[in-house]
N, C-alpha and C. Protein backbone atom coordinates (compact mmCIF):
# COMPACT_ATOMS: atom_id res chain seq x y z
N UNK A 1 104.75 114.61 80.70
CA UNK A 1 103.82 113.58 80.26
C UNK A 1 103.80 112.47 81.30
N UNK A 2 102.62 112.41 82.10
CA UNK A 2 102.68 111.21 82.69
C UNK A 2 101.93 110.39 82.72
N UNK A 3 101.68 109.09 83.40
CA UNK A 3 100.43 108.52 82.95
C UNK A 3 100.24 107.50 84.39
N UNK A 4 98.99 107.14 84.18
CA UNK A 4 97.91 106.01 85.30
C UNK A 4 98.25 104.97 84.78
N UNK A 5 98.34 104.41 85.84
CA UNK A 5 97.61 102.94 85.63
C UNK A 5 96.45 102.21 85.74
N UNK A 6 96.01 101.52 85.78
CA UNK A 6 94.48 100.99 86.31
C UNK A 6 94.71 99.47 86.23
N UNK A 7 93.98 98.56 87.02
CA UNK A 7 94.14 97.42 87.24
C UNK A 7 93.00 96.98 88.00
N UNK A 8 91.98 95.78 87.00
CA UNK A 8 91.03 94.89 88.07
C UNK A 8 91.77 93.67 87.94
N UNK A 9 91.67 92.90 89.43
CA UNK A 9 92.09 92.00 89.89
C UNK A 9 91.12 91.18 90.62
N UNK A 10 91.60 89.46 90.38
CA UNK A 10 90.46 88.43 91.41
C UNK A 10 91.01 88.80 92.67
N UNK A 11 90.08 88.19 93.48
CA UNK A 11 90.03 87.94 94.82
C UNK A 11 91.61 87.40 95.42
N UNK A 12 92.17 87.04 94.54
CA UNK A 12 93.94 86.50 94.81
C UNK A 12 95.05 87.43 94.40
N UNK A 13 94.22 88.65 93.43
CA UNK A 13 95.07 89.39 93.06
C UNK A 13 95.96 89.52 91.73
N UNK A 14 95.40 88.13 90.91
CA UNK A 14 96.17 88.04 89.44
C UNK A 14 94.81 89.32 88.77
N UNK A 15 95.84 89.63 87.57
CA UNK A 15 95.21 90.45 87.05
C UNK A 15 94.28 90.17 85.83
N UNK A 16 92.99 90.82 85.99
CA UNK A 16 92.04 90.45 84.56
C UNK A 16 92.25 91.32 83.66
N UNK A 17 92.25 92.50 83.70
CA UNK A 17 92.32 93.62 82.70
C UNK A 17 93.11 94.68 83.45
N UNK A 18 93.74 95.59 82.54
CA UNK A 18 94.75 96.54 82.83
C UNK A 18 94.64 97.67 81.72
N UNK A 19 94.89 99.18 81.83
CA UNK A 19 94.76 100.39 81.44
C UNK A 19 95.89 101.03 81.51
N UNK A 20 96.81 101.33 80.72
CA UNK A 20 97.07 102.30 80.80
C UNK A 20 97.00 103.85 80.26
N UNK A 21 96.67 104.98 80.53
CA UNK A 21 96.34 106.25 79.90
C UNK A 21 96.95 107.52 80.64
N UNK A 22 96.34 108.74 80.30
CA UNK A 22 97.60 109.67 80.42
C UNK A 22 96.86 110.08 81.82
N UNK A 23 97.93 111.22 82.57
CA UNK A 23 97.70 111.32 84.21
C UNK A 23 96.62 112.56 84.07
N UNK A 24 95.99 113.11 82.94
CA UNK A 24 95.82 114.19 83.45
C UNK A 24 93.89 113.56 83.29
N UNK A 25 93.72 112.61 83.23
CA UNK A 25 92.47 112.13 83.18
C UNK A 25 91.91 111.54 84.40
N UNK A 26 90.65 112.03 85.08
CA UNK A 26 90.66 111.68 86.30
C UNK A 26 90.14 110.09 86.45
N UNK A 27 90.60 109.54 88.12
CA UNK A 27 90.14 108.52 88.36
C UNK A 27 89.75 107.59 88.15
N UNK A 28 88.17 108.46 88.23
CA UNK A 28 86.77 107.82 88.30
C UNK A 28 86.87 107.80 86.50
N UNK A 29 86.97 108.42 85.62
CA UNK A 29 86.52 108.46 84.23
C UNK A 29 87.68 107.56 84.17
N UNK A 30 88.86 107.20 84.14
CA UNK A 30 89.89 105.82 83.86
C UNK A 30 89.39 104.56 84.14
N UNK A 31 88.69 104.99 85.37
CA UNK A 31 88.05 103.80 85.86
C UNK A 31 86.91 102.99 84.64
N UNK A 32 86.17 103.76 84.82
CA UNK A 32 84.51 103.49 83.60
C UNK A 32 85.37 103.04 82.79
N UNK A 33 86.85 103.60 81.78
CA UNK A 33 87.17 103.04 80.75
C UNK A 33 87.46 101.73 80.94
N UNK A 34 88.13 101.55 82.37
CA UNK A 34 88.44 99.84 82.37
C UNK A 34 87.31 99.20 82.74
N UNK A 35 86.25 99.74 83.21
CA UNK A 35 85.17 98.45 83.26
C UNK A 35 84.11 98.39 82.28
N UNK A 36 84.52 99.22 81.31
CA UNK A 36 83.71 99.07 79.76
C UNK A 36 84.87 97.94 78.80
N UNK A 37 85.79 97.54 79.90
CA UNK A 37 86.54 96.18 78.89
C UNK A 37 86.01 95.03 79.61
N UNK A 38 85.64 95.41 80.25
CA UNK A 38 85.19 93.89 81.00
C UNK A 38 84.20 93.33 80.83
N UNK A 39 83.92 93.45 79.45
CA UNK A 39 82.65 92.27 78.95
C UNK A 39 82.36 91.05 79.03
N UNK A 40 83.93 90.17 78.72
CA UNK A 40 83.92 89.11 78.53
C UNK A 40 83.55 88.30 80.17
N UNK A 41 83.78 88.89 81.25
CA UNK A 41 83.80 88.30 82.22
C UNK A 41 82.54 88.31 82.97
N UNK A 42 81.80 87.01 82.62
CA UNK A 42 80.33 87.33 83.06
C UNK A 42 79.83 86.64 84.21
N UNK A 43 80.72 86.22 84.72
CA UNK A 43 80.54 86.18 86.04
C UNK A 43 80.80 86.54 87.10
N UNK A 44 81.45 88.09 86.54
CA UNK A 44 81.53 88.71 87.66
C UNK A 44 80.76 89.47 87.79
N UNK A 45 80.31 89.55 89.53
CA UNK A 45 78.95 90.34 90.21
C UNK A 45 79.30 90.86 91.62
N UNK A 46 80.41 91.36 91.72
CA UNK A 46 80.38 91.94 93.10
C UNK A 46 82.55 92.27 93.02
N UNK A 47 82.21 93.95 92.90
CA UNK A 47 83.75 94.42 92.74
C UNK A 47 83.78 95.46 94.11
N UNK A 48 85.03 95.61 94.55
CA UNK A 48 85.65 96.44 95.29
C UNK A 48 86.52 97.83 95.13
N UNK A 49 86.45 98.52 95.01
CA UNK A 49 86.99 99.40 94.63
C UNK A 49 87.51 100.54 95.83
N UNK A 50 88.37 101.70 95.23
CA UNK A 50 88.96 102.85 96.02
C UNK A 50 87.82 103.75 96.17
N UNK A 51 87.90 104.42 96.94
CA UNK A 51 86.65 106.04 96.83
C UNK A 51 86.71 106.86 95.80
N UNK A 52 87.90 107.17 95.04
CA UNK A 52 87.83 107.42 93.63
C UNK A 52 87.65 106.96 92.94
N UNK A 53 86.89 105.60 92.68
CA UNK A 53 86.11 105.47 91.72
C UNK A 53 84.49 105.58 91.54
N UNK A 54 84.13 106.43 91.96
CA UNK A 54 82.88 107.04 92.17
C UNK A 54 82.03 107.46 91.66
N UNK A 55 80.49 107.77 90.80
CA UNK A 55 79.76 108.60 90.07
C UNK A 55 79.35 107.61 89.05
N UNK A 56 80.29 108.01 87.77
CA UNK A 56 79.14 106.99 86.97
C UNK A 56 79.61 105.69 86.94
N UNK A 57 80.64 105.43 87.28
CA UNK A 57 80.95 104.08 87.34
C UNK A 57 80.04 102.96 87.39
N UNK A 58 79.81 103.83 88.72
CA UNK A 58 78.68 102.98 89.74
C UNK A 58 77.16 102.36 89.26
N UNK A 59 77.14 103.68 88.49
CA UNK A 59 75.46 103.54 87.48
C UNK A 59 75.92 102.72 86.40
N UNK A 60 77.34 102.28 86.10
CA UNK A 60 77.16 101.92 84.77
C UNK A 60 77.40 100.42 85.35
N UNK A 61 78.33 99.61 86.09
CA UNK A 61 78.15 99.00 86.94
C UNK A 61 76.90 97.95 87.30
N UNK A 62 75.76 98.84 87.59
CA UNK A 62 74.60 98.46 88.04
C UNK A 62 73.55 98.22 86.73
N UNK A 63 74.01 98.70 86.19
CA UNK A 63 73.45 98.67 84.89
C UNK A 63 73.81 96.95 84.34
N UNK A 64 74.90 96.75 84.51
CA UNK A 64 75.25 95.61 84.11
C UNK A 64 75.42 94.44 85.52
N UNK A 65 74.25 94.78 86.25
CA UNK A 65 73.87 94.06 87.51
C UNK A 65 75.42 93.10 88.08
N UNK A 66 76.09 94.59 88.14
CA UNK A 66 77.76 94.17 88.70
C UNK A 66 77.66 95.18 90.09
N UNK A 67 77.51 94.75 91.27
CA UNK A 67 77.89 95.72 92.69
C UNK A 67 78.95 96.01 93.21
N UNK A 68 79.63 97.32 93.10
CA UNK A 68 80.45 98.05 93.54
C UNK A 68 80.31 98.34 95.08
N UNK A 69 81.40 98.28 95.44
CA UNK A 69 81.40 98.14 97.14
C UNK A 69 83.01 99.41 97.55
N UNK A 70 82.29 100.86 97.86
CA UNK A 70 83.74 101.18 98.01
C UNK A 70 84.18 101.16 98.95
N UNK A 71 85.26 101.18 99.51
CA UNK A 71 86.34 101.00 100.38
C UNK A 71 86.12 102.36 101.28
N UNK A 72 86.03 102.13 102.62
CA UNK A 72 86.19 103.43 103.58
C UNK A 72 86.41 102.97 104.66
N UNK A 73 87.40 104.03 105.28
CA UNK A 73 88.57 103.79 106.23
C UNK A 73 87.91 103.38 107.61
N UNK A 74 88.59 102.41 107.81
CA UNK A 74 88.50 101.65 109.14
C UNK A 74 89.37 102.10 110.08
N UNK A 75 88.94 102.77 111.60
CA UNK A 75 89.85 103.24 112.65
C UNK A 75 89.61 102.05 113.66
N UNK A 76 91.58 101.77 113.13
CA UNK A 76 92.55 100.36 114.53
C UNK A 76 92.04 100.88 115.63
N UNK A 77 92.64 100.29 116.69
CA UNK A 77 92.95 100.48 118.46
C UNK A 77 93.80 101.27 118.19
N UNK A 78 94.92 101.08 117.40
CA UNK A 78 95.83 101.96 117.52
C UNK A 78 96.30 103.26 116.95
N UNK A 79 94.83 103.58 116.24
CA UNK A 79 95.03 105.17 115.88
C UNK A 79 95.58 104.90 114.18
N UNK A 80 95.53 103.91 113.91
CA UNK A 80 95.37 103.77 112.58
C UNK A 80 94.56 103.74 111.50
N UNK A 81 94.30 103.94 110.38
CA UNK A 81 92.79 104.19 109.30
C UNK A 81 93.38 103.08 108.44
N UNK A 82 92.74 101.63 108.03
CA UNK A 82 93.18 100.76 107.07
C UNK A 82 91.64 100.94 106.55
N UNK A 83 91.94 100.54 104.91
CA UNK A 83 90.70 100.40 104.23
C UNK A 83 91.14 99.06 103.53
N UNK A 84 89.64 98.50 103.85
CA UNK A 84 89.60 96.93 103.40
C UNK A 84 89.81 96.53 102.23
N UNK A 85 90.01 95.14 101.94
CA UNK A 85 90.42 94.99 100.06
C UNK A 85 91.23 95.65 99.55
N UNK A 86 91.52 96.84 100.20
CA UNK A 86 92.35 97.50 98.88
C UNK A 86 93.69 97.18 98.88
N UNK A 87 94.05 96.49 100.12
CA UNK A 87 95.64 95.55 99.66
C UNK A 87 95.81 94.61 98.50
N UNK A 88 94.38 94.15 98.45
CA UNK A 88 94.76 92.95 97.19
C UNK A 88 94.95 93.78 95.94
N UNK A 89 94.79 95.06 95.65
CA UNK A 89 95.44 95.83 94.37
C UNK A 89 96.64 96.49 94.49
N UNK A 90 96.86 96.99 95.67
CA UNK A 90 98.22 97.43 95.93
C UNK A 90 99.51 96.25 95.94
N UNK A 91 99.28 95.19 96.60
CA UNK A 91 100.16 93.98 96.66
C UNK A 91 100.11 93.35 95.23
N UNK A 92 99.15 93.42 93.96
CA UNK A 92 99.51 93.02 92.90
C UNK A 92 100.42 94.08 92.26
N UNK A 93 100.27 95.64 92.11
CA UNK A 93 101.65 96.81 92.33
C UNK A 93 102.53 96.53 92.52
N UNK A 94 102.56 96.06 93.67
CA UNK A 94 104.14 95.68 94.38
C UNK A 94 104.86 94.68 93.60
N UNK A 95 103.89 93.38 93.59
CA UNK A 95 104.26 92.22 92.58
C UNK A 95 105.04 92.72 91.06
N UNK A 96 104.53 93.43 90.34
CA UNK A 96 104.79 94.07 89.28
C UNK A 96 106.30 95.29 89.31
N UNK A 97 105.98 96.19 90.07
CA UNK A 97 107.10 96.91 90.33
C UNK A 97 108.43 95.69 90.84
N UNK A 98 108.12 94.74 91.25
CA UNK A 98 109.56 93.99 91.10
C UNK A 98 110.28 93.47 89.41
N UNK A 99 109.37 93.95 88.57
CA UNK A 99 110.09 93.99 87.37
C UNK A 99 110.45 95.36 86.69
N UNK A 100 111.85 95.37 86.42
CA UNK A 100 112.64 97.00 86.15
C UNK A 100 112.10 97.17 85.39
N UNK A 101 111.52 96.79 84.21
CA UNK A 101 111.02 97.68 83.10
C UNK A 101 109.57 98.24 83.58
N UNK A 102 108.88 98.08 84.66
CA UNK A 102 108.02 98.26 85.28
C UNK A 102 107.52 99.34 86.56
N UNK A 103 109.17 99.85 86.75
CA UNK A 103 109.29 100.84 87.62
C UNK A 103 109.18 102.04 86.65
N UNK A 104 109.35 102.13 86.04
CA UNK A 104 109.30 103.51 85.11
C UNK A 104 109.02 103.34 83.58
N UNK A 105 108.76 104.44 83.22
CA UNK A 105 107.75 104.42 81.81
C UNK A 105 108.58 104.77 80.88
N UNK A 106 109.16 103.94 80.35
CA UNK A 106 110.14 103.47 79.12
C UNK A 106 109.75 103.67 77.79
N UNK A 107 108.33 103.40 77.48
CA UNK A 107 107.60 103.13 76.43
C UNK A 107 106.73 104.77 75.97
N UNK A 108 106.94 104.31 74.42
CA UNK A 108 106.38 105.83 74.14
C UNK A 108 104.61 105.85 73.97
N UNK A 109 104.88 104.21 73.87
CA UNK A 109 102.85 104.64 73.34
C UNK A 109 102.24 103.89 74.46
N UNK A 110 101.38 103.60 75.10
CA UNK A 110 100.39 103.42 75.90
C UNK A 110 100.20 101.97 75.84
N UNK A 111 99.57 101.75 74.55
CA UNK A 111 99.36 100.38 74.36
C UNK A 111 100.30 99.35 74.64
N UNK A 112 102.09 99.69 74.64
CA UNK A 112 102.76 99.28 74.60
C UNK A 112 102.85 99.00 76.48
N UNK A 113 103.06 100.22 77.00
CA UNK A 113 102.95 99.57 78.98
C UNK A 113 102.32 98.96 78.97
N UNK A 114 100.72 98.98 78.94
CA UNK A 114 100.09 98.07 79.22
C UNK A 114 100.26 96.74 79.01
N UNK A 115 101.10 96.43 77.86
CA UNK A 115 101.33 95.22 77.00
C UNK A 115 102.31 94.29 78.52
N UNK A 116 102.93 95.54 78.36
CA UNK A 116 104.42 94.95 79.76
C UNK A 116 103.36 94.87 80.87
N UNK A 117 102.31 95.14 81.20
CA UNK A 117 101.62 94.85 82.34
C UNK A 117 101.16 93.47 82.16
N UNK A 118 100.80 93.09 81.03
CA UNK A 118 100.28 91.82 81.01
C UNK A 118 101.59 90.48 81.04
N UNK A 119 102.56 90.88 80.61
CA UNK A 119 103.59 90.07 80.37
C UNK A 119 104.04 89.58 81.37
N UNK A 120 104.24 90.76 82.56
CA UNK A 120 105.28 90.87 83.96
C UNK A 120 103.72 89.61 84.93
N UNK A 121 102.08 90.41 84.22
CA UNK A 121 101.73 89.05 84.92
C UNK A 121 101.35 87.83 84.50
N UNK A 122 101.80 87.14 83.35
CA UNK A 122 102.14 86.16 82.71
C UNK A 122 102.92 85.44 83.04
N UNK A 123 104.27 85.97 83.59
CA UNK A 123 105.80 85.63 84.67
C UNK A 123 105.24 85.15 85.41
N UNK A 124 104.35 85.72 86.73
CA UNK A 124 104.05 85.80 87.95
C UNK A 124 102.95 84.67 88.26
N UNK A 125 102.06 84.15 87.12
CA UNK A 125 101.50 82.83 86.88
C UNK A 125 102.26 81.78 86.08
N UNK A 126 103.31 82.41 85.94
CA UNK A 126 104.00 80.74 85.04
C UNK A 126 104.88 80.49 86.51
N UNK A 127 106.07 81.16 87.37
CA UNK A 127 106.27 81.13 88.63
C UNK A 127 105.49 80.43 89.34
N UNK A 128 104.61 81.02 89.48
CA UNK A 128 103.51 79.93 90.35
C UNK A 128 103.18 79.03 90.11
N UNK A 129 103.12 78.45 89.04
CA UNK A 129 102.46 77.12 88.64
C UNK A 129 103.64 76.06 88.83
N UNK A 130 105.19 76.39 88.47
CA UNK A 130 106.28 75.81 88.03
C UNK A 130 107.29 76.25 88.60
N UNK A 131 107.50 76.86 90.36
CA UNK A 131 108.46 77.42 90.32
C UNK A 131 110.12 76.93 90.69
């Protein structure tokens, strides 16, 4: 039994909404589920995303006059492939995996990780404000 995560994040990388569900569900369909929570946020109009999040996302997205911009690999001088933006979701990962209950899946129901996703970034803005 394993499971995804999913995570949209601002431009700084704190987190707005978070998913967790099981691994055998792809991507792009995890994806649509987390941006069918994102109602409340109506001012957002311009997201970034991985290349797996692809297909209907995109239509559903546009539908709600929100532009998806995906990420594709940029070749360095030095023979390297970086793709843009997508550090600011991986470096909020990282942020998170510095809390142990966060490295591994402890919890039996779903609702419950996710819960610890929001908590660990609850820490990570009270830190910052007060540290």
């Amino acid at each position: 039994m394993g499971r995804k995560r999913h995570i949209v994040v601002d431009s700084q990388g704190f987190i707005l909404r978070a998913l967790v569900h099981e691994a055998n569900i792809e991507d792009r369909d995890g994806g649509l589920r987390l941006v069918k929570l994102l109602g409340q946020f109506d001012r957002l109009s311009h997201m970034w995303a991985d290349r797996a999040y692809n297909g209907e996302i995109t239509r559903w997205l546009a539908s709600h006059h929100i532009s998806l911009e995906l990420s594709r690999p940029v070749q360095q001088p030095d023979g390297k492939r970086t793709y843009p933006r997508r550090w600011v979701v991986e470096r909020t990962f990282a942020w998170l995996l510095r809390y142990r209950r966060m490295r591994a899946d402890y919890e039996f129901l779903m609702s419950v990780s996710a819960a610890f996703i929001y908590v660990a970034s609850i820490n990570l803005l009270l830190h910052r404000l007060a540290p």
